[in-house]
N, C-alpha and C. Protein backbone atom coordinates (compact mmCIF):
# COMPACT_ATOMS: atom_id res chain seq x y z
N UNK A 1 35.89 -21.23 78.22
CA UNK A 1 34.92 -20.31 78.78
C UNK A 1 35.10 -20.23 80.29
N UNK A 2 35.36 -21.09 81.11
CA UNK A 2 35.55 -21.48 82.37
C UNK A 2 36.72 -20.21 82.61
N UNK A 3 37.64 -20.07 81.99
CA UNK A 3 38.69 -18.90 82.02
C UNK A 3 37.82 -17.95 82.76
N UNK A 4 37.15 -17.54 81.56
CA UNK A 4 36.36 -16.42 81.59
C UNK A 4 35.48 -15.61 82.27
N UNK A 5 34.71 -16.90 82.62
CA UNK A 5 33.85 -16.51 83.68
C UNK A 5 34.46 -16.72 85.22
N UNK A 6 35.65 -17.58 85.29
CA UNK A 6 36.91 -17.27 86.78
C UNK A 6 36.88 -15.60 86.64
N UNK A 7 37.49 -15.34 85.62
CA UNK A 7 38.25 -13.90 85.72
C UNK A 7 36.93 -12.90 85.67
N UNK A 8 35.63 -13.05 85.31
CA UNK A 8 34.25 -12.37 85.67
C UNK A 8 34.13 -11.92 87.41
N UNK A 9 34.50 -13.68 87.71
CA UNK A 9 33.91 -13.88 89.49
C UNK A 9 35.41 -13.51 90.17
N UNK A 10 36.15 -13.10 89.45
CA UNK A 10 37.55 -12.62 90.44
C UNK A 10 37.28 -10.94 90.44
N UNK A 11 36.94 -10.44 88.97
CA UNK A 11 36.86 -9.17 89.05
C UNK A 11 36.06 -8.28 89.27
N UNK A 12 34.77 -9.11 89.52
CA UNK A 12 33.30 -8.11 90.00
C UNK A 12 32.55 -8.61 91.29
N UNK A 13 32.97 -10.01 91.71
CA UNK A 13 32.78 -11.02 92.86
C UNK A 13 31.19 -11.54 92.47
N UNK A 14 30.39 -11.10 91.11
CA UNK A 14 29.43 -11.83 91.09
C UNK A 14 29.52 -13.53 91.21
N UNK A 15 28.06 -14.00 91.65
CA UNK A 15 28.68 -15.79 91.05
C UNK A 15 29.12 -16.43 90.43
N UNK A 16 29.32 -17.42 90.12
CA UNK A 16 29.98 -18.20 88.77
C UNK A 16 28.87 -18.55 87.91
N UNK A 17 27.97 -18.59 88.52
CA UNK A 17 26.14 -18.65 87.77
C UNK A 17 26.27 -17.12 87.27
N UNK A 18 26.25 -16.32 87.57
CA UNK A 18 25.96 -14.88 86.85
C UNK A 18 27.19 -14.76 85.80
N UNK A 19 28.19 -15.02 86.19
CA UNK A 19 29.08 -14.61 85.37
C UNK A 19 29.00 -15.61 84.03
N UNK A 20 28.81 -16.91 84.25
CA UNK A 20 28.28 -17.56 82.88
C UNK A 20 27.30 -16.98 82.54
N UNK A 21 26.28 -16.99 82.97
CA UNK A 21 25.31 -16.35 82.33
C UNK A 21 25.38 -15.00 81.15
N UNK A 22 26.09 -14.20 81.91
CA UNK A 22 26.87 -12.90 81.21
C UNK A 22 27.82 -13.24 79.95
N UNK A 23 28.79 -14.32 80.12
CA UNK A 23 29.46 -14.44 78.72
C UNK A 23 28.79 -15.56 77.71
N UNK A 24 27.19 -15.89 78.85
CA UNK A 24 26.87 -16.54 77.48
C UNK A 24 25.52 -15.53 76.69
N UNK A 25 24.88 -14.53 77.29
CA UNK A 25 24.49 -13.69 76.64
C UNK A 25 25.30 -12.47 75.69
N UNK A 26 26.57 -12.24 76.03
CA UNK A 26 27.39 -11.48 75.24
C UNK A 26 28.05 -12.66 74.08
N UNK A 27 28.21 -13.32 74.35
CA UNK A 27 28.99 -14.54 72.98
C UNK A 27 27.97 -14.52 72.09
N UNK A 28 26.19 -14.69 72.57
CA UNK A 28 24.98 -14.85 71.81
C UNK A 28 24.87 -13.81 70.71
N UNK A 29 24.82 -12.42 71.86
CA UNK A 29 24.85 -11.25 71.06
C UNK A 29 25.87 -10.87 69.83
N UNK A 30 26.93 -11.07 70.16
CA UNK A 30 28.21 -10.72 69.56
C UNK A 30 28.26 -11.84 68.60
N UNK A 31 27.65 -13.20 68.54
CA UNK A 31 27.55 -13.96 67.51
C UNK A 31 26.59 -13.74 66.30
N UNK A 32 25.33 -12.84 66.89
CA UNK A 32 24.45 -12.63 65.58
C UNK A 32 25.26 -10.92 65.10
N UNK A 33 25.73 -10.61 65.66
CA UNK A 33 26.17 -9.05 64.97
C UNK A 33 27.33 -9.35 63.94
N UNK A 34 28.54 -10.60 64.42
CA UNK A 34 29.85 -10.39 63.60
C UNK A 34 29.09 -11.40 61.95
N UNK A 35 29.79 -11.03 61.39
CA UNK A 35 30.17 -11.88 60.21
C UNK A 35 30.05 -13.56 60.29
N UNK A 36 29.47 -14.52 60.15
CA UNK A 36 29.26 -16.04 60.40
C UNK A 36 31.12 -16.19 60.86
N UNK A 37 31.81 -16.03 59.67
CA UNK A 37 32.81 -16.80 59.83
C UNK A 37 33.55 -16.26 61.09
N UNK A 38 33.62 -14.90 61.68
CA UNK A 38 34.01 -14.27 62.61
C UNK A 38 33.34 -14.73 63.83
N UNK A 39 32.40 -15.37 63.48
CA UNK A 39 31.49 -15.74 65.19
C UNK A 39 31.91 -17.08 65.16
N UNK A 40 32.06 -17.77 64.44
CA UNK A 40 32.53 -19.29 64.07
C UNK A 40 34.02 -19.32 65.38
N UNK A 41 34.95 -18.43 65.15
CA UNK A 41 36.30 -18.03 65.31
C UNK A 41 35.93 -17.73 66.98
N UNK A 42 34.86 -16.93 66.81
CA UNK A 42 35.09 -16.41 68.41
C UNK A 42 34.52 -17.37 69.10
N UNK A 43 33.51 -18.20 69.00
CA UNK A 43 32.87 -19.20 69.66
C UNK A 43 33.49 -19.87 69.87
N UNK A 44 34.20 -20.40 69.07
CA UNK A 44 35.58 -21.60 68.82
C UNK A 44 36.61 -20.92 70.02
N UNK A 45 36.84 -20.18 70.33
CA UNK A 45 37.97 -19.31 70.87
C UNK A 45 37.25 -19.47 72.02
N UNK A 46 36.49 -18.76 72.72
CA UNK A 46 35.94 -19.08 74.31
C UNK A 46 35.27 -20.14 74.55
N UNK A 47 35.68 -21.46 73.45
CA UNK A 47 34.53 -22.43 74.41
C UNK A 47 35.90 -24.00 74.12
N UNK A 48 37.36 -23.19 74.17
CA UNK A 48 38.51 -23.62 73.65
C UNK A 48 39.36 -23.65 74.70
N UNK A 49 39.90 -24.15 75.83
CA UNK A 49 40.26 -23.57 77.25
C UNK A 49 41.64 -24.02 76.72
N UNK A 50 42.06 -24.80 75.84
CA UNK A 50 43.72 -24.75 75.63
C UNK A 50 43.92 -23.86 74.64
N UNK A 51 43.16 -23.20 73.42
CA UNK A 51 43.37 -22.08 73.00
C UNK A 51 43.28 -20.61 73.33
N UNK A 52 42.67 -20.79 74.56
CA UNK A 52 42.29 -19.13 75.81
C UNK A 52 44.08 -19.35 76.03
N UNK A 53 44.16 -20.48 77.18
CA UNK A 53 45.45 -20.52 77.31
C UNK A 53 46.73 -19.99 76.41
N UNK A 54 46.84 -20.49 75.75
CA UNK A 54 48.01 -20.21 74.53
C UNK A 54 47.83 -18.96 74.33
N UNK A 55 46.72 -18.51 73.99
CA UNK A 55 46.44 -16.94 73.55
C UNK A 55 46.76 -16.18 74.27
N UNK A 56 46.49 -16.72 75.56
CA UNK A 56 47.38 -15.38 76.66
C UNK A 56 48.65 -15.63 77.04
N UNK A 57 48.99 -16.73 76.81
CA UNK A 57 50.71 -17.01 77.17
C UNK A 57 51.45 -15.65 76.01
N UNK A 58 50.54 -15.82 74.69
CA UNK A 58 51.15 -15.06 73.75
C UNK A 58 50.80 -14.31 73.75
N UNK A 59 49.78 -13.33 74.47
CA UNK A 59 49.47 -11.68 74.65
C UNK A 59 50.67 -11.57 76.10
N UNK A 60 50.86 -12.25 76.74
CA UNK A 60 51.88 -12.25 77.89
C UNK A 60 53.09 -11.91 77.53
N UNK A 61 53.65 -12.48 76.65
CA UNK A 61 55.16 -12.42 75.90
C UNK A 61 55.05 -12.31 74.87
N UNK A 62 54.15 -11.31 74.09
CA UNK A 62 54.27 -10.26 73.93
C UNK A 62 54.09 -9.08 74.39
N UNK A 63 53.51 -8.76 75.63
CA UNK A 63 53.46 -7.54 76.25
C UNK A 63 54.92 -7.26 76.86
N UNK A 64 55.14 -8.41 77.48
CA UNK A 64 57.11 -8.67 78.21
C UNK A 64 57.77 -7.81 76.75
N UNK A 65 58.25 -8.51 75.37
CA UNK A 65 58.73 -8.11 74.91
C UNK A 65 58.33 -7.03 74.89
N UNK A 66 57.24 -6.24 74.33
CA UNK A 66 57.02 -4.71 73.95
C UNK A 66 57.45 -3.67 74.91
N UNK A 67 57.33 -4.00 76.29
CA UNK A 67 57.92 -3.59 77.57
C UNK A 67 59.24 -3.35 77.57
N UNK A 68 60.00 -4.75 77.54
CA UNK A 68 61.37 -4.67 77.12
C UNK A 68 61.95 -3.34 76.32
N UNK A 69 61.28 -3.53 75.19
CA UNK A 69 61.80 -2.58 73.93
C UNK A 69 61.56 -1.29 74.59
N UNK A 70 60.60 -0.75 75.29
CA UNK A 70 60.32 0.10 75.61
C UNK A 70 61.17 1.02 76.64
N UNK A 71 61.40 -0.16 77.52
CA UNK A 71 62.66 0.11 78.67
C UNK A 71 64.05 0.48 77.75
N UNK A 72 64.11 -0.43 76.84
CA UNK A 72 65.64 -0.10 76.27
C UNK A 72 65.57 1.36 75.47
N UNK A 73 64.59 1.88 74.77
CA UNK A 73 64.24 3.12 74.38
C UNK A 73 64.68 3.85 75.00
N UNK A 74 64.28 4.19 76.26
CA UNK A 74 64.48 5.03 77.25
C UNK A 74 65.80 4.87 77.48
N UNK A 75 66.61 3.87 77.75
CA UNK A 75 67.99 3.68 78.25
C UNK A 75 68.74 5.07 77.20
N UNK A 76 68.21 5.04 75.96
CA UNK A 76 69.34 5.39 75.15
C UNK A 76 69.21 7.06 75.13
């Protein structure tokens, strides 16, 4: 969660108090709307700081690759 609310207070300059505050009223919300087992998953997921990690290493490289492919498209 700590991720999260960094990248809150990098991208809107609120506090680090507001910005927790904010992903812990949206996790709340978004936990009674999804499916149990789907809020289980997401809770688990932002309150997981070596699984935030990993998750974006792998939205990272995969965006590199998709890029890649994309550049070589064009080459041809």
């Amino acid at each position: 969660m700590n991720e999260l609310v960094d990248l809150i207070v990098k991208k809107t300059g609120v506090s680090a108090a507001t910005a927790t505050t904010i992903v812990n009223i949206v996790l709340n919300y978004a936990t009674k709307k999804l499916p149990a087992p789907i809020a289980t998953e997401l809770t688990t997921l932002i309150n997981n700081e070596a699984v935030v990690s990993e998750a974006e290493s792998l939205i990272g490289g995969l965006a590199a690759t998709l890029e890649k492919n994309a550049a070589n498209k064009k080459k041809k």
